[in-house]
N, C-alpha and C. Protein backbone atom coordinates (compact mmCIF):
# COMPACT_ATOMS: atom_id res chain seq x y z
N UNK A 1 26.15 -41.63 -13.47
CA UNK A 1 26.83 -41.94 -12.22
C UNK A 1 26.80 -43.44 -12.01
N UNK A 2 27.87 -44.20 -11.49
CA UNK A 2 27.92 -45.31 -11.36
C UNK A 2 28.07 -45.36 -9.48
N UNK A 3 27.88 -46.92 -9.42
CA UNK A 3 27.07 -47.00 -8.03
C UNK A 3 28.26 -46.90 -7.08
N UNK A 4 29.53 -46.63 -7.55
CA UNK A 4 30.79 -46.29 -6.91
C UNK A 4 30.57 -44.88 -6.12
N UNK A 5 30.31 -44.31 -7.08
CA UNK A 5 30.41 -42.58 -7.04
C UNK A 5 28.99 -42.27 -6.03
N UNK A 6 28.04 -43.17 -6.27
CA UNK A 6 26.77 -42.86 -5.77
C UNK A 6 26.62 -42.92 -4.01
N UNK A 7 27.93 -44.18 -3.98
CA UNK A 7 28.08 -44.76 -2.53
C UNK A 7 29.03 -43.66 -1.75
N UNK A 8 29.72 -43.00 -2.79
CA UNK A 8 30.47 -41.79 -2.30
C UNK A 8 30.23 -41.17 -1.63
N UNK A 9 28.69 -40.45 -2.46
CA UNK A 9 27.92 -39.54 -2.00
C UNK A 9 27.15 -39.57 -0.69
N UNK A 10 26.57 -40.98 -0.30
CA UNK A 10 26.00 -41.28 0.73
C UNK A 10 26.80 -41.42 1.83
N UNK A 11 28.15 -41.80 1.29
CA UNK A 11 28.56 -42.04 2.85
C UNK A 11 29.35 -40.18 2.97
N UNK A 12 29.31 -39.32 1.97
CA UNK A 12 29.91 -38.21 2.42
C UNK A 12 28.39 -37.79 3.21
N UNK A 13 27.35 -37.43 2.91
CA UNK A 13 25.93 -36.93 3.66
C UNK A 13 25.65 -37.45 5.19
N UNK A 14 25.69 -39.07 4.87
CA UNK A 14 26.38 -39.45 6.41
C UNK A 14 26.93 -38.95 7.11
N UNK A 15 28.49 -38.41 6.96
CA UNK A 15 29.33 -37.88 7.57
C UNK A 15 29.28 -36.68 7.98
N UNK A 16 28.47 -35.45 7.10
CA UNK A 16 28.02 -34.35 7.33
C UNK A 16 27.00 -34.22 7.99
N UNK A 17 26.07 -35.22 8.65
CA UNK A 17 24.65 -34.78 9.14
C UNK A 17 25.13 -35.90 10.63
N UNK A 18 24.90 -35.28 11.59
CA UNK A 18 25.00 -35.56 13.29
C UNK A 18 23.68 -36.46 13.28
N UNK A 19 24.10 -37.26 13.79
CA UNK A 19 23.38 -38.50 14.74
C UNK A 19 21.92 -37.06 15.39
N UNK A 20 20.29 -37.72 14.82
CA UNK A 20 19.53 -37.00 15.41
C UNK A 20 19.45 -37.46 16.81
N UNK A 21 19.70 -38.51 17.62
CA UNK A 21 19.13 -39.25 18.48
C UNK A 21 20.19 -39.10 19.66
N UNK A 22 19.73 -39.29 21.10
CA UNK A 22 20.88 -39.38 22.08
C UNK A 22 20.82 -38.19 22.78
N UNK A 23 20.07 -37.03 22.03
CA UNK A 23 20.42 -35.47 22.55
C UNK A 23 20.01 -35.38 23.85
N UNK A 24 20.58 -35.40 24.73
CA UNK A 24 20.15 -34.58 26.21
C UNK A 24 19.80 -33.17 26.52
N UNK A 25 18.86 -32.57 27.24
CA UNK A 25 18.49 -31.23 27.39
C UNK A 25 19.58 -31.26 28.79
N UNK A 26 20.30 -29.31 28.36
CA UNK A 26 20.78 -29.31 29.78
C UNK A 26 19.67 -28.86 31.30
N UNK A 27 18.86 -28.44 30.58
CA UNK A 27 18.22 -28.14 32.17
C UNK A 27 16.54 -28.45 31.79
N UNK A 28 15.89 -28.45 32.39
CA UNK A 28 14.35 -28.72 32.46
C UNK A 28 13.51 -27.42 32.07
N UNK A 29 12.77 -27.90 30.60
CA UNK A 29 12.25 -26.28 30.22
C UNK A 29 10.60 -25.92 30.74
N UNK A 30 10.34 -26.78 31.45
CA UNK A 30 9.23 -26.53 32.02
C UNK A 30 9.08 -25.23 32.93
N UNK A 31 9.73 -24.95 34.06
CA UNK A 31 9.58 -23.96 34.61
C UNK A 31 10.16 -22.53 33.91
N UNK A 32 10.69 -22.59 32.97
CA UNK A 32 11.31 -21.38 32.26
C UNK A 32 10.02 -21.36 31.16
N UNK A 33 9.27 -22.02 31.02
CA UNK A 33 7.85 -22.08 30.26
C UNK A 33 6.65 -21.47 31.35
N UNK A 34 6.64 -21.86 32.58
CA UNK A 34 5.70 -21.27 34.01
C UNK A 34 6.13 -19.96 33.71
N UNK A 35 7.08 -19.63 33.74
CA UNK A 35 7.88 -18.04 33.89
C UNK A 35 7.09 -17.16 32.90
N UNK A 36 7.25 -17.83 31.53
CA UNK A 36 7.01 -16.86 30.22
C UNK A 36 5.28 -16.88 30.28
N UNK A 37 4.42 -17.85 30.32
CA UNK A 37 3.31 -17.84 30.87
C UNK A 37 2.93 -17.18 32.29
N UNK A 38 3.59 -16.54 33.00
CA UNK A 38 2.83 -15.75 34.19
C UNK A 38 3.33 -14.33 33.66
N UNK A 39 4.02 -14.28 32.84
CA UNK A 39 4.32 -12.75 32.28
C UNK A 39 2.98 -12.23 31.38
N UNK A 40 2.94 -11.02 31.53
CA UNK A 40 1.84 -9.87 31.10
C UNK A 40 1.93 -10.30 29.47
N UNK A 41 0.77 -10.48 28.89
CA UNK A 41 0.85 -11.16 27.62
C UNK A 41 0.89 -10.23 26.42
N UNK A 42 0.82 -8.65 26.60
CA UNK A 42 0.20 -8.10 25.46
C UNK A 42 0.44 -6.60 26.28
N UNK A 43 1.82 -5.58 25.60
CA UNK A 43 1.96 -4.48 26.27
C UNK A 43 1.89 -3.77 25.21
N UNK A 44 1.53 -2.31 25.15
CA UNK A 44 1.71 -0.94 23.59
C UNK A 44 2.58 -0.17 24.33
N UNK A 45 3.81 0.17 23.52
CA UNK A 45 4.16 1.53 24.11
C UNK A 45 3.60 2.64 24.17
N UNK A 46 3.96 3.43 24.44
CA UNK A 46 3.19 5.21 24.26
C UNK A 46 3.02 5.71 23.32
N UNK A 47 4.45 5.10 22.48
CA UNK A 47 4.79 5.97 21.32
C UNK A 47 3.20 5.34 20.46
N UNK A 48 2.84 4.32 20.25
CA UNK A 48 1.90 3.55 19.21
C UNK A 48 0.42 4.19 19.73
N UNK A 49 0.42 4.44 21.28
CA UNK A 49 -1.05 4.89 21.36
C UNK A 49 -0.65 6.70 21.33
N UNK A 50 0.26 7.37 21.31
CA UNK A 50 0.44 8.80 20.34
C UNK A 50 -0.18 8.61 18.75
N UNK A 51 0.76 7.69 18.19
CA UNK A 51 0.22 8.20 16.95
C UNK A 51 -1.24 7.30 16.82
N UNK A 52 -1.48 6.58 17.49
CA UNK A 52 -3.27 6.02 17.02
C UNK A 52 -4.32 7.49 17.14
N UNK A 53 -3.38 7.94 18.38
CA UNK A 53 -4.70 9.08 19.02
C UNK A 53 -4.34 10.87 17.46
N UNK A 54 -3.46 10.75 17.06
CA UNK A 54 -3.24 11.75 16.37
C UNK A 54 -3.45 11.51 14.80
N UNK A 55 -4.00 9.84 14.40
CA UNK A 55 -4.28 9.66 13.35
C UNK A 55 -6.06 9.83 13.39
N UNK A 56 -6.35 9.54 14.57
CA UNK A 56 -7.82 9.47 14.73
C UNK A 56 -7.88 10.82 14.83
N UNK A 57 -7.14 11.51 15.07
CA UNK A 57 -7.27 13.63 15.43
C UNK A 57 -7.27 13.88 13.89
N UNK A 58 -6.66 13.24 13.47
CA UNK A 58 -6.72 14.27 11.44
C UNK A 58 -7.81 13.58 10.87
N UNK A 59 -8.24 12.21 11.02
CA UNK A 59 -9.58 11.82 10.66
C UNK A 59 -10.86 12.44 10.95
N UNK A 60 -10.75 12.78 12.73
CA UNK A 60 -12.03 13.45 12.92
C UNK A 60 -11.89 14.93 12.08
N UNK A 61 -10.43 15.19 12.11
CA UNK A 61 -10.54 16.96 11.71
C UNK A 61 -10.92 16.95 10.47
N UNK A 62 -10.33 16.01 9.44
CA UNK A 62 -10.50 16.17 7.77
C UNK A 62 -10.67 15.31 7.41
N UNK A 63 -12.26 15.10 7.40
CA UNK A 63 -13.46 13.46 7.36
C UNK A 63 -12.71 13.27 5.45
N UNK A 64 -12.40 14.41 4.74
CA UNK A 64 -12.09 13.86 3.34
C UNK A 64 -11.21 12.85 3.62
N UNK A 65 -10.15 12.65 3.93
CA UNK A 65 -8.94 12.33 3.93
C UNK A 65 -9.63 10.32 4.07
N UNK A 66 -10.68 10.06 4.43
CA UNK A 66 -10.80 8.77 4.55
C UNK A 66 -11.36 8.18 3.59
N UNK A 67 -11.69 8.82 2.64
CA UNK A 67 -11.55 7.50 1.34
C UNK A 67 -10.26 7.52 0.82
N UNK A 68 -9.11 8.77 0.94
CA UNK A 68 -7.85 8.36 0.30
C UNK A 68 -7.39 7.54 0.97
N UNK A 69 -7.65 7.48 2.58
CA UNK A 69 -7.10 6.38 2.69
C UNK A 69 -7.35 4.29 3.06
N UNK A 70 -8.68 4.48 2.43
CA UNK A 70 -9.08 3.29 2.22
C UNK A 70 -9.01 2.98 0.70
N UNK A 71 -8.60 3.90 0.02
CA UNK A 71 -8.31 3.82 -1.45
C UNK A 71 -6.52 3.23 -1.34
N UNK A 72 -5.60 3.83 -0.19
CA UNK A 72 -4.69 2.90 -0.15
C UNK A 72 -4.04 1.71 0.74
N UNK A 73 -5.36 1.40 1.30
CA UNK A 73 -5.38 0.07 1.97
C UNK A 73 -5.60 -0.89 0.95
């Protein structure tokens, strides 16, 4: 490549990549940050504590079943 072709290239990458600088936010993200921080941090549905409580029901019922399945953990 000669430094013709090379200058090509740079000024095409130029042209394709937006100015990083100048950007204005439209609104202030601080209080939409207060918001997500006073919300409840950590919810389970039903459905997840069903099957916890019915995997722990076939464990207590059929104590074998727990080395197969630490054999596929």
């Amino acid at each position: 490549m000669n430094q013709h072709e090379i200058d090509d290239i740079k000024n095409l990458l130029k042209d394709s990549l937006r100015p990083v600088g100048g950007l204005e936010l439209q609104r202030d993200l601080w209080p939409a940050m207060l918001r997500r921080l006073d919300q409840p941090a950590f919810r389970v549905p039903w459905r997840d504590w069903t099957l916890l409580a019915a995997a722990t029901a076939l464990l207590l019922f059929f104590p074998g079943m727990i080395p197969a399945l630490l054999y596929h953990l």
